[in-house]
PDB file of N, CA and C in Angstrom:
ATOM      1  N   UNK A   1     -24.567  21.564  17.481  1.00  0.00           N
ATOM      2  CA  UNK A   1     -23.618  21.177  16.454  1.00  0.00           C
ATOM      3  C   UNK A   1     -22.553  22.256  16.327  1.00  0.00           C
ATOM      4  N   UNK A   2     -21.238  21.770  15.896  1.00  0.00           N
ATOM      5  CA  UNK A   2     -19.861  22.811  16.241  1.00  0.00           C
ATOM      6  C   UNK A   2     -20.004  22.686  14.683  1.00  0.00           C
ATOM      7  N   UNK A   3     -19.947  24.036  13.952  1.00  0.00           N
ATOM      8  CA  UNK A   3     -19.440  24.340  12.408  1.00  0.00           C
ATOM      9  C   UNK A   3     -18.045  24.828  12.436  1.00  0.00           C
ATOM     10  N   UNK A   4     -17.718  23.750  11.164  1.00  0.00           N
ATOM     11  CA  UNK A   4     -16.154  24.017  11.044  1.00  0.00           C
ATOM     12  C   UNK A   4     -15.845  23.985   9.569  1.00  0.00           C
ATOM     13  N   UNK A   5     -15.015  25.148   9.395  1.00  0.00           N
ATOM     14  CA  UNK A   5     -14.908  25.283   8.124  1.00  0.00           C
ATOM     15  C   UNK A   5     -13.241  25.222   7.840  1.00  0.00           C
ATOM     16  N   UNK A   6     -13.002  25.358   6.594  1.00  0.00           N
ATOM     17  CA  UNK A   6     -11.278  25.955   6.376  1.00  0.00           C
ATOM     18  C   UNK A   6     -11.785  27.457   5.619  1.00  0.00           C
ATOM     19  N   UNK A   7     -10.997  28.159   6.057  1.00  0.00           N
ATOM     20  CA  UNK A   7     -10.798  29.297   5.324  1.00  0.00           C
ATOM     21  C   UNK A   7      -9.611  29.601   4.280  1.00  0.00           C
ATOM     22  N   UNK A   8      -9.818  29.703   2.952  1.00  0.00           N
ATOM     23  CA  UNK A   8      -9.071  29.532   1.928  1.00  0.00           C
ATOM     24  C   UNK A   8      -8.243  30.955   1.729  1.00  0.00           C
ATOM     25  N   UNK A   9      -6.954  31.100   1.249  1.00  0.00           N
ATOM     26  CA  UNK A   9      -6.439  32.659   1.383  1.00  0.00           C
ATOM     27  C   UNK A   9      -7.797  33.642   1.049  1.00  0.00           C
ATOM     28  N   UNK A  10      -8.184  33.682   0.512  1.00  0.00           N
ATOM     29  CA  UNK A  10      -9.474  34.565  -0.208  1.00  0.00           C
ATOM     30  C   UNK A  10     -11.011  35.175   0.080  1.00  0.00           C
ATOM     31  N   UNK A  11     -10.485  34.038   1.739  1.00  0.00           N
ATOM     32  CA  UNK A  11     -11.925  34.122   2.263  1.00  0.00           C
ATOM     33  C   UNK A  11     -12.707  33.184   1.931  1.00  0.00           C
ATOM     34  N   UNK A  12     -12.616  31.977   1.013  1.00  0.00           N
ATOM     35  CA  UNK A  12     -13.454  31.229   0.164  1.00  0.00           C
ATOM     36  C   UNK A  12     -13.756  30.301   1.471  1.00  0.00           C
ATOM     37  N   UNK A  13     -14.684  29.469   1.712  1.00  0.00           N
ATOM     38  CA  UNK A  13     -14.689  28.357   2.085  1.00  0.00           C
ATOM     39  C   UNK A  13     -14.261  27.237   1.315  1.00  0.00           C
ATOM     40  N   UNK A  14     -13.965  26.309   1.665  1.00  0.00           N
ATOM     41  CA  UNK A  14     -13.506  24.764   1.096  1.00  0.00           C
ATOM     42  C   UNK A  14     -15.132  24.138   1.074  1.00  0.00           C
ATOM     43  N   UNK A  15     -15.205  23.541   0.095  1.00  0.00           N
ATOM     44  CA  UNK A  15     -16.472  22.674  -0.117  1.00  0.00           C
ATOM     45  C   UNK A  15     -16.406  21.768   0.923  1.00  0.00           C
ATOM     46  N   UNK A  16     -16.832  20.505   0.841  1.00  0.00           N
ATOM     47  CA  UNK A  16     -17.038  19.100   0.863  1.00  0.00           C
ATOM     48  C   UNK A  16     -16.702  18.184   0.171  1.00  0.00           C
ATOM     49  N   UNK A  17     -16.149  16.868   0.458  1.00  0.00           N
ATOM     50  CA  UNK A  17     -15.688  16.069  -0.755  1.00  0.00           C
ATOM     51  C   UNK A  17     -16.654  14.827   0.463  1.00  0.00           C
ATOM     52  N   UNK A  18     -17.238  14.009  -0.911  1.00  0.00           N
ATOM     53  CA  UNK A  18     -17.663  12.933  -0.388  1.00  0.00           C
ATOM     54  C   UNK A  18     -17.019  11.770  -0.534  1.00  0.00           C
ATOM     55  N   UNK A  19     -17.267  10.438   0.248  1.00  0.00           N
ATOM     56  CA  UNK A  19     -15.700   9.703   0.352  1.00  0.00           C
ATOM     57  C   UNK A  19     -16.752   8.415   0.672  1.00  0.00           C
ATOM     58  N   UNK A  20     -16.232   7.343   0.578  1.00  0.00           N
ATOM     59  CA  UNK A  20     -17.056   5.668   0.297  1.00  0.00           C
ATOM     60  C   UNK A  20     -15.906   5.638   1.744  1.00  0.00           C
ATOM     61  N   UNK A  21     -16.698   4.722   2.569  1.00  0.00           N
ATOM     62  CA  UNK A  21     -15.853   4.185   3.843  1.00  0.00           C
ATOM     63  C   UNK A  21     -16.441   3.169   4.604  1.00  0.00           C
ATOM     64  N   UNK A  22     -16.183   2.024   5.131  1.00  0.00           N
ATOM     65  CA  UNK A  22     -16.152   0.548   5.330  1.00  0.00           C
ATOM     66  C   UNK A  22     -16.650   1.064   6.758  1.00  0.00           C
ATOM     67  N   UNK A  23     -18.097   1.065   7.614  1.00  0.00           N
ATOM     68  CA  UNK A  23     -18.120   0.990   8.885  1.00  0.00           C
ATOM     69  C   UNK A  23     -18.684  -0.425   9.769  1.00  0.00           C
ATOM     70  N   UNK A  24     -17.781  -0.577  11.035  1.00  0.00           N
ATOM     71  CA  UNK A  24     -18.561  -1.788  11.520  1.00  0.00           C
ATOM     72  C   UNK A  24     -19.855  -1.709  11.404  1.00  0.00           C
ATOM     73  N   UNK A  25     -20.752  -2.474  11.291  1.00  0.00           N
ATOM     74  CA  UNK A  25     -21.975  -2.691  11.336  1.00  0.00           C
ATOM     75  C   UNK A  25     -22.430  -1.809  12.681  1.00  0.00           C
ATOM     76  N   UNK A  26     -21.827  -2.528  14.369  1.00  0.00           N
ATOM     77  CA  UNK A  26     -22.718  -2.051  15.697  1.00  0.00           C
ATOM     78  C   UNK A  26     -22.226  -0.591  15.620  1.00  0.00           C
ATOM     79  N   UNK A  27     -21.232  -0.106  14.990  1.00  0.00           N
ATOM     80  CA  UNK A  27     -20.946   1.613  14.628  1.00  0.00           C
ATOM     81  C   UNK A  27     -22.329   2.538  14.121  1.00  0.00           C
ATOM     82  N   UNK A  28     -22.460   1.743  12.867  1.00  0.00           N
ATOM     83  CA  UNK A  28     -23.875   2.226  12.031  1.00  0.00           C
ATOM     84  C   UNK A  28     -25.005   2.425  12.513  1.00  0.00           C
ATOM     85  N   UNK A  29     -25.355   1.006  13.597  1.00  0.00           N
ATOM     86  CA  UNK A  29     -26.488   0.858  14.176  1.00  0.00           C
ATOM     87  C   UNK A  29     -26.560   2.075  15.773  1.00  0.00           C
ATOM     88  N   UNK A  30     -25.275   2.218  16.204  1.00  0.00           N
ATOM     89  CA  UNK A  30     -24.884   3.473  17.097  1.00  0.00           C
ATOM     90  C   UNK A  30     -25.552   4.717  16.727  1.00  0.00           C
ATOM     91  N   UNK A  31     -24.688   4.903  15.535  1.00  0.00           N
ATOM     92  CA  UNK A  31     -24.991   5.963  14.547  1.00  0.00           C
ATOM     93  C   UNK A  31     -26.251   6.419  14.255  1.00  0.00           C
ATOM     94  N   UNK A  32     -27.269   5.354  13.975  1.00  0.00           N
ATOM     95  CA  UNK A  32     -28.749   5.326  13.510  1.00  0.00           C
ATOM     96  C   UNK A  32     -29.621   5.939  14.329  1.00  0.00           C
ATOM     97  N   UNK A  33     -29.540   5.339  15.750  1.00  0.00           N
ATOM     98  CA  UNK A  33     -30.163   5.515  17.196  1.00  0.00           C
ATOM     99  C   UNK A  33     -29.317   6.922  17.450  1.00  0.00           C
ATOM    100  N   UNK A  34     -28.643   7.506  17.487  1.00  0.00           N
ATOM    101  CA  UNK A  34     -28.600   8.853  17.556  1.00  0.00           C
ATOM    102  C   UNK A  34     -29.463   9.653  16.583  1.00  0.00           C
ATOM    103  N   UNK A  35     -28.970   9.559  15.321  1.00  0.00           N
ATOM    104  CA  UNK A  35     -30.250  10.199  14.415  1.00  0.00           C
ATOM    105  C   UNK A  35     -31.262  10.346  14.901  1.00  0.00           C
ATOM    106  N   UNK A  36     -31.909   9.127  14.885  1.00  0.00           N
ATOM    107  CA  UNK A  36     -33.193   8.698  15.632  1.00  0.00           C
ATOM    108  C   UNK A  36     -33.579   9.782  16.432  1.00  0.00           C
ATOM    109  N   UNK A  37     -32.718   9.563  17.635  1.00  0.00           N
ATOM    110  CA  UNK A  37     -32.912  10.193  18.262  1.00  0.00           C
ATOM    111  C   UNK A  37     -32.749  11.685  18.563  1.00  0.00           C
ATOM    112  N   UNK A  38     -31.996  12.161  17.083  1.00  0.00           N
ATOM    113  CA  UNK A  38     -32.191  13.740  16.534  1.00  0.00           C
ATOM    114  C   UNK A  38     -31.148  14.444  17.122  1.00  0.00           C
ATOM    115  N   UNK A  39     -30.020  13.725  17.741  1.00  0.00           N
ATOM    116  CA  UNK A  39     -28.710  14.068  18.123  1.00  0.00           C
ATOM    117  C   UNK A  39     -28.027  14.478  17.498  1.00  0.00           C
ATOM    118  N   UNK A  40     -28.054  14.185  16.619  1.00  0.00           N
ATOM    119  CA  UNK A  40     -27.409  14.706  14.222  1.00  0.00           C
ATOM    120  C   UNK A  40     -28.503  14.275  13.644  1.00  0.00           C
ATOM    121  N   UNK A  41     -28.406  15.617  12.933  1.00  0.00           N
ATOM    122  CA  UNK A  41     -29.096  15.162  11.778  1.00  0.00           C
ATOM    123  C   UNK A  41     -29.625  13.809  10.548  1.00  0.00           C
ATOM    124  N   UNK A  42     -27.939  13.809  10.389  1.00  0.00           N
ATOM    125  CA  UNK A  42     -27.862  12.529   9.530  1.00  0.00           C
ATOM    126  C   UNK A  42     -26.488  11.848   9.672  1.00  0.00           C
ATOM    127  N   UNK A  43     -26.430  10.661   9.489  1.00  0.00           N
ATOM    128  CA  UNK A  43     -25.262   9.699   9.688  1.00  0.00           C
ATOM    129  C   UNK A  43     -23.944  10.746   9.038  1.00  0.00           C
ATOM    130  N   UNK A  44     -23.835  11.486   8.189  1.00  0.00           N
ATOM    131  CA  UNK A  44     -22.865  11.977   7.243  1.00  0.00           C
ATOM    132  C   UNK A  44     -22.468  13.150   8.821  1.00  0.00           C
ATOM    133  N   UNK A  45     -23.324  14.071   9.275  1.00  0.00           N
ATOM    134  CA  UNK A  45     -23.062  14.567   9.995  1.00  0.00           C
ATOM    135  C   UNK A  45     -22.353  14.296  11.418  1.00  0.00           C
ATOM    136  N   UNK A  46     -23.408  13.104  11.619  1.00  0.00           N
ATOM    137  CA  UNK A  46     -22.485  12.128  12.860  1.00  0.00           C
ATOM    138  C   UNK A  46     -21.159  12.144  13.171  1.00  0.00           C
ATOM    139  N   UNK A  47     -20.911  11.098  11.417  1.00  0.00           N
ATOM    140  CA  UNK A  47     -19.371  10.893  11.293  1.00  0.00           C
ATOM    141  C   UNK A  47     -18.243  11.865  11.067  1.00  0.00           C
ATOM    142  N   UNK A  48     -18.919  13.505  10.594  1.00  0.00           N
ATOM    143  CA  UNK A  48     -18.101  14.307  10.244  1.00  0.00           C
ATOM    144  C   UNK A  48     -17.599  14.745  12.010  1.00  0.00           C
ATOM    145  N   UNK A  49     -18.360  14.865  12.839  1.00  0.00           N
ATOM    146  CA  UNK A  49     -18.442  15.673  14.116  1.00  0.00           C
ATOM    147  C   UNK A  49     -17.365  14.630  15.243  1.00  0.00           C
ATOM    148  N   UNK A  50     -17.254  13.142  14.836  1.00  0.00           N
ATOM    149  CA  UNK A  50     -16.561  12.308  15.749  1.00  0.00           C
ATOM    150  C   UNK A  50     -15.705  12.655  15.300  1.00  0.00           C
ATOM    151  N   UNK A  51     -15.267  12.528  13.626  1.00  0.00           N
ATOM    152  CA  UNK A  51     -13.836  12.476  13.204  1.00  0.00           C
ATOM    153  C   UNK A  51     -12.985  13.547  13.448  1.00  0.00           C
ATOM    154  N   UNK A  52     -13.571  15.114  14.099  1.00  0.00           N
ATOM    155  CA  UNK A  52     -13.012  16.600  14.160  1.00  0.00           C
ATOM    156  C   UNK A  52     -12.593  16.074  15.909  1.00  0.00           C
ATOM    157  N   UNK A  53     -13.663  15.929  15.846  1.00  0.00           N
ATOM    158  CA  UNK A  53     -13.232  15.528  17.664  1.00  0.00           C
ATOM    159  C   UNK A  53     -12.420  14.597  17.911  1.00  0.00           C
ATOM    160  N   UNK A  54     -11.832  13.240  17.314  1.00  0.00           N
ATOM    161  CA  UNK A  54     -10.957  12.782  17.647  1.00  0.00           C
ATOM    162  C   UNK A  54      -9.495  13.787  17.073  1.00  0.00           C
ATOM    163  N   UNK A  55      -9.855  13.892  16.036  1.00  0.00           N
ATOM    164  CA  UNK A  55      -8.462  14.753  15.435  1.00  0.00           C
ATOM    165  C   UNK A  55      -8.191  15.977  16.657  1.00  0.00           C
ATOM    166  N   UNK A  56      -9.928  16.732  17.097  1.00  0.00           N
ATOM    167  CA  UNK A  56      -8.971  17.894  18.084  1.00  0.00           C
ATOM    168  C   UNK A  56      -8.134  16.956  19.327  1.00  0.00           C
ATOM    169  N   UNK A  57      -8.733  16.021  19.410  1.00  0.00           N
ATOM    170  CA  UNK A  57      -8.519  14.867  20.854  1.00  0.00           C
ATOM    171  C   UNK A  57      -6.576  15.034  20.717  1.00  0.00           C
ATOM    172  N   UNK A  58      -6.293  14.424  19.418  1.00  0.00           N
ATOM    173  CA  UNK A  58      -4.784  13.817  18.925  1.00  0.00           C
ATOM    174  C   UNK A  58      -3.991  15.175  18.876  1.00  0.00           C
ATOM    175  N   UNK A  59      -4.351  16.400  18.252  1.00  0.00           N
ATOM    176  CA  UNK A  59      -3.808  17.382  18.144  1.00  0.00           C
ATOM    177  C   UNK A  59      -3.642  17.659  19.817  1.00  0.00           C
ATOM    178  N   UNK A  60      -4.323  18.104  20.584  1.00  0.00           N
ATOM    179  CA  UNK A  60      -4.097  18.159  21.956  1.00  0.00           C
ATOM    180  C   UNK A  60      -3.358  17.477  22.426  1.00  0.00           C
ATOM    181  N   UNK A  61      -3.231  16.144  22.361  1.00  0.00           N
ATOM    182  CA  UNK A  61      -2.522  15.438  23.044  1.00  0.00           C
ATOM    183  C   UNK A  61      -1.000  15.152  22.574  1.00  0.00           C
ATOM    184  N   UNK A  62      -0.869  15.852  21.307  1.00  0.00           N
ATOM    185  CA  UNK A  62       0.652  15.683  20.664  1.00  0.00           C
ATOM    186  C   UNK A  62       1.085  17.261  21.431  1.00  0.00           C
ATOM    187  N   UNK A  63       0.378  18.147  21.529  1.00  0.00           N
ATOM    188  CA  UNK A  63       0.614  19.536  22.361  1.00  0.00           C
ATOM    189  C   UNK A  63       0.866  19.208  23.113  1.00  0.00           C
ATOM    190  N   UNK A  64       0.093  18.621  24.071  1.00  0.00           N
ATOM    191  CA  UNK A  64       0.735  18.090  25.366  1.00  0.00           C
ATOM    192  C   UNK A  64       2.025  17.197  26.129  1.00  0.00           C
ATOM    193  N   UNK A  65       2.009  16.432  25.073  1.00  0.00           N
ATOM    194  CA  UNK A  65       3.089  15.603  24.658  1.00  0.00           C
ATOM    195  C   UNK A  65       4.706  16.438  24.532  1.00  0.00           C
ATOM    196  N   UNK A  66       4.234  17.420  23.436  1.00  0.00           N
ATOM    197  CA  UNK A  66       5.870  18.325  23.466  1.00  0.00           C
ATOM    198  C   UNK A  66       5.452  19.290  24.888  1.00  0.00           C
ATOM    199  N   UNK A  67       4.722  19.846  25.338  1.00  0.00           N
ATOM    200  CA  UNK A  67       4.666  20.818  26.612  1.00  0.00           C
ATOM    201  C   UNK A  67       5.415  19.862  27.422  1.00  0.00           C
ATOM    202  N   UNK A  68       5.455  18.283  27.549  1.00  0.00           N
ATOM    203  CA  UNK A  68       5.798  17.688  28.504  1.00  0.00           C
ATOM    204  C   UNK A  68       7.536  17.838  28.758  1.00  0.00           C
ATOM    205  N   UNK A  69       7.938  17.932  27.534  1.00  0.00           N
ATOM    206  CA  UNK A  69       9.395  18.135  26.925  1.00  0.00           C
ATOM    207  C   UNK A  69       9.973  18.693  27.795  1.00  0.00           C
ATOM    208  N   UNK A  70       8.917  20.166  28.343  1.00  0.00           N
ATOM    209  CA  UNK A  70       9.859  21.254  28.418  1.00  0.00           C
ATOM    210  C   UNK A  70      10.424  21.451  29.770  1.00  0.00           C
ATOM    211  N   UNK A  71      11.319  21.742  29.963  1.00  0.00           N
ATOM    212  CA  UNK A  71      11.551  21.937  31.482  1.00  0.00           C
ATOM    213  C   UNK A  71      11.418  23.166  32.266  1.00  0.00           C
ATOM    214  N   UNK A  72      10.276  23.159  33.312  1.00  0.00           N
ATOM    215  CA  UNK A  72       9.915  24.196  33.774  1.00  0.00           C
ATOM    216  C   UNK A  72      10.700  25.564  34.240  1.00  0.00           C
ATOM    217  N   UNK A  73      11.888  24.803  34.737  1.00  0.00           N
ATOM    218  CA  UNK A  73      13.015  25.687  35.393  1.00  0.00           C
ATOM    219  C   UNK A  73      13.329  26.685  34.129  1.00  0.00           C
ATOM    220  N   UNK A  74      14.154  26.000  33.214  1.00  0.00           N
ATOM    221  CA  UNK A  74      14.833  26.337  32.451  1.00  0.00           C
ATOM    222  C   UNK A  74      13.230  27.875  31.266  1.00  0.00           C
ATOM    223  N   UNK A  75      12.434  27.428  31.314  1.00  0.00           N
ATOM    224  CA  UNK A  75      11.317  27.908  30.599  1.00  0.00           C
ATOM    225  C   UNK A  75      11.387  29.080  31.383  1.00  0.00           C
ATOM    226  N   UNK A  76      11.429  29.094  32.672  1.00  0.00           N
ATOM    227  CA  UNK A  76      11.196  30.500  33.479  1.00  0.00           C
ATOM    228  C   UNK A  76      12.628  31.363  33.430  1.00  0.00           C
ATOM    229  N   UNK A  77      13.407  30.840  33.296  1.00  0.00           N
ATOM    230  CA  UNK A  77      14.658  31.302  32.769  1.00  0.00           C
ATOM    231  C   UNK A  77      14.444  31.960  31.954  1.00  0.00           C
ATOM    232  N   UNK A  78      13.901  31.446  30.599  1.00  0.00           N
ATOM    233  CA  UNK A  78      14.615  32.252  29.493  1.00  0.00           C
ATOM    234  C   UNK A  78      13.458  33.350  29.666  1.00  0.00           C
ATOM    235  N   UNK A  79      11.939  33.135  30.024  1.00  0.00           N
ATOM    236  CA  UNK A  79      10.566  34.164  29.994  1.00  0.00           C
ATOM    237  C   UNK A  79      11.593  35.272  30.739  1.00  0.00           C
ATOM    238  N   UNK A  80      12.476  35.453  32.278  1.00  0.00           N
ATOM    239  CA  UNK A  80      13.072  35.886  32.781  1.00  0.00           C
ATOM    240  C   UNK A  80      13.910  36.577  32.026  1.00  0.00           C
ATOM    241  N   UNK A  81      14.596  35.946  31.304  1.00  0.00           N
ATOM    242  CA  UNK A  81      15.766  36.552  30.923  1.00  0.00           C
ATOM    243  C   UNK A  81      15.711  38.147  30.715  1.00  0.00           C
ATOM    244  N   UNK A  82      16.382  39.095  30.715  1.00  0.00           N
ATOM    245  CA  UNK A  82      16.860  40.227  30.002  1.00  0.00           C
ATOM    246  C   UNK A  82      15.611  41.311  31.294  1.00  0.00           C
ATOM    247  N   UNK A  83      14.577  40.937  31.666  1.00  0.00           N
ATOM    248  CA  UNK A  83      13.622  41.329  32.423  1.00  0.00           C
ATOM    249  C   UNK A  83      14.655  42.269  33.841  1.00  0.00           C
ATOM    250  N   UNK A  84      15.628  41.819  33.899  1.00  0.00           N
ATOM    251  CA  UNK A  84      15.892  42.323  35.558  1.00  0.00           C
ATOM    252  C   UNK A  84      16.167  43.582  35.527  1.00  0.00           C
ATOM    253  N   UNK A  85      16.091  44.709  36.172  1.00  0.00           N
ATOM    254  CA  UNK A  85      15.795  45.735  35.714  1.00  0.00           C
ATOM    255  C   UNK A  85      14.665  46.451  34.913  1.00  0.00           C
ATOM    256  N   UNK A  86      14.236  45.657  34.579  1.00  0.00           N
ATOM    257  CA  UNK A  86      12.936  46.164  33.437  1.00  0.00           C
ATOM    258  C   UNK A  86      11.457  46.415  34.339  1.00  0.00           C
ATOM    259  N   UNK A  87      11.044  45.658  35.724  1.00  0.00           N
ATOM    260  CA  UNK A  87      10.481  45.311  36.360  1.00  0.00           C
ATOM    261  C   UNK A  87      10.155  46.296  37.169  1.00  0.00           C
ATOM    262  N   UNK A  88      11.086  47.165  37.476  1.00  0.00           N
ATOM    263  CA  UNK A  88      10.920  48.874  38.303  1.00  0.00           C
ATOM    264  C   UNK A  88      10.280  49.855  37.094  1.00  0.00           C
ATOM    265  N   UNK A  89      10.743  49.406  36.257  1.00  0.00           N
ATOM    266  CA  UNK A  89      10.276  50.319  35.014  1.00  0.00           C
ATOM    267  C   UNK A  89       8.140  50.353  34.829  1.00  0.00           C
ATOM    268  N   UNK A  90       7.816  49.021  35.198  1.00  0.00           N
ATOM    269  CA  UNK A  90       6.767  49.010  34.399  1.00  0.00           C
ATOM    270  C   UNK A  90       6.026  49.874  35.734  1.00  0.00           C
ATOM    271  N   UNK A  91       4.611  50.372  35.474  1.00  0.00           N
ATOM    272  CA  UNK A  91       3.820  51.000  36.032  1.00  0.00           C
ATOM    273  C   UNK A  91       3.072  50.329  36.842  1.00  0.00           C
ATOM    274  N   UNK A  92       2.743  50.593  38.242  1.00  0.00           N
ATOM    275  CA  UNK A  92       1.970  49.730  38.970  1.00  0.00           C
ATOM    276  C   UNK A  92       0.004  50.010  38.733  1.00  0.00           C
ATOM    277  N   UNK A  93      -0.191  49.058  39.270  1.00  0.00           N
ATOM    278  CA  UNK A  93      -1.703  48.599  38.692  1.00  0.00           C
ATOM    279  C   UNK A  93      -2.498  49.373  39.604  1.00  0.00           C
TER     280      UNK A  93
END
């Protein structure tokens, strides 16, 4: 199991808020047979662990999405920029 918390300015953790939510039925019965089978603990846990993972899924893929934006050429350009000359300077390994 991946623990995930928020960290509040203070160091605090953020509680838990519990929330009423409408699931398909063959979801639940998914859900159950994992328990069962001691994969999570409990259904609450289940659903907390899909919903982080789709969100990291979407966050990644909107990253990826603007990385796609960028144009490689132009990116090595600017990392380049101001560097020429600077390159004799640094110390070899």
């Amino acid at each position: 199991m991946i623990k995930r918390m928020i960290i509040l300015q203070r160091g605090e953790q953020m509680g838990k808020t519990k929330v009423a939510v409408t699931i398909d039925a063959v979801a639940i019965i998914k859900i159950d047979r994992l328990v069962e089978r001691r994969v999570f603990a409990n259904r609450s846990q289940a659903i907390e662990e899909a919903l982080y993972e789709k969100i990291e899924r979407i966050e990644h893929r909107r990253l990826a999405e603007e990385c796609a934006k960028l144009d490689p050429v132009e990116e090595r350009q600017l990392a380049e920029e101001g560097m020429t000359g600077e390159i004799e300077t640094w110390p070899e390994y």
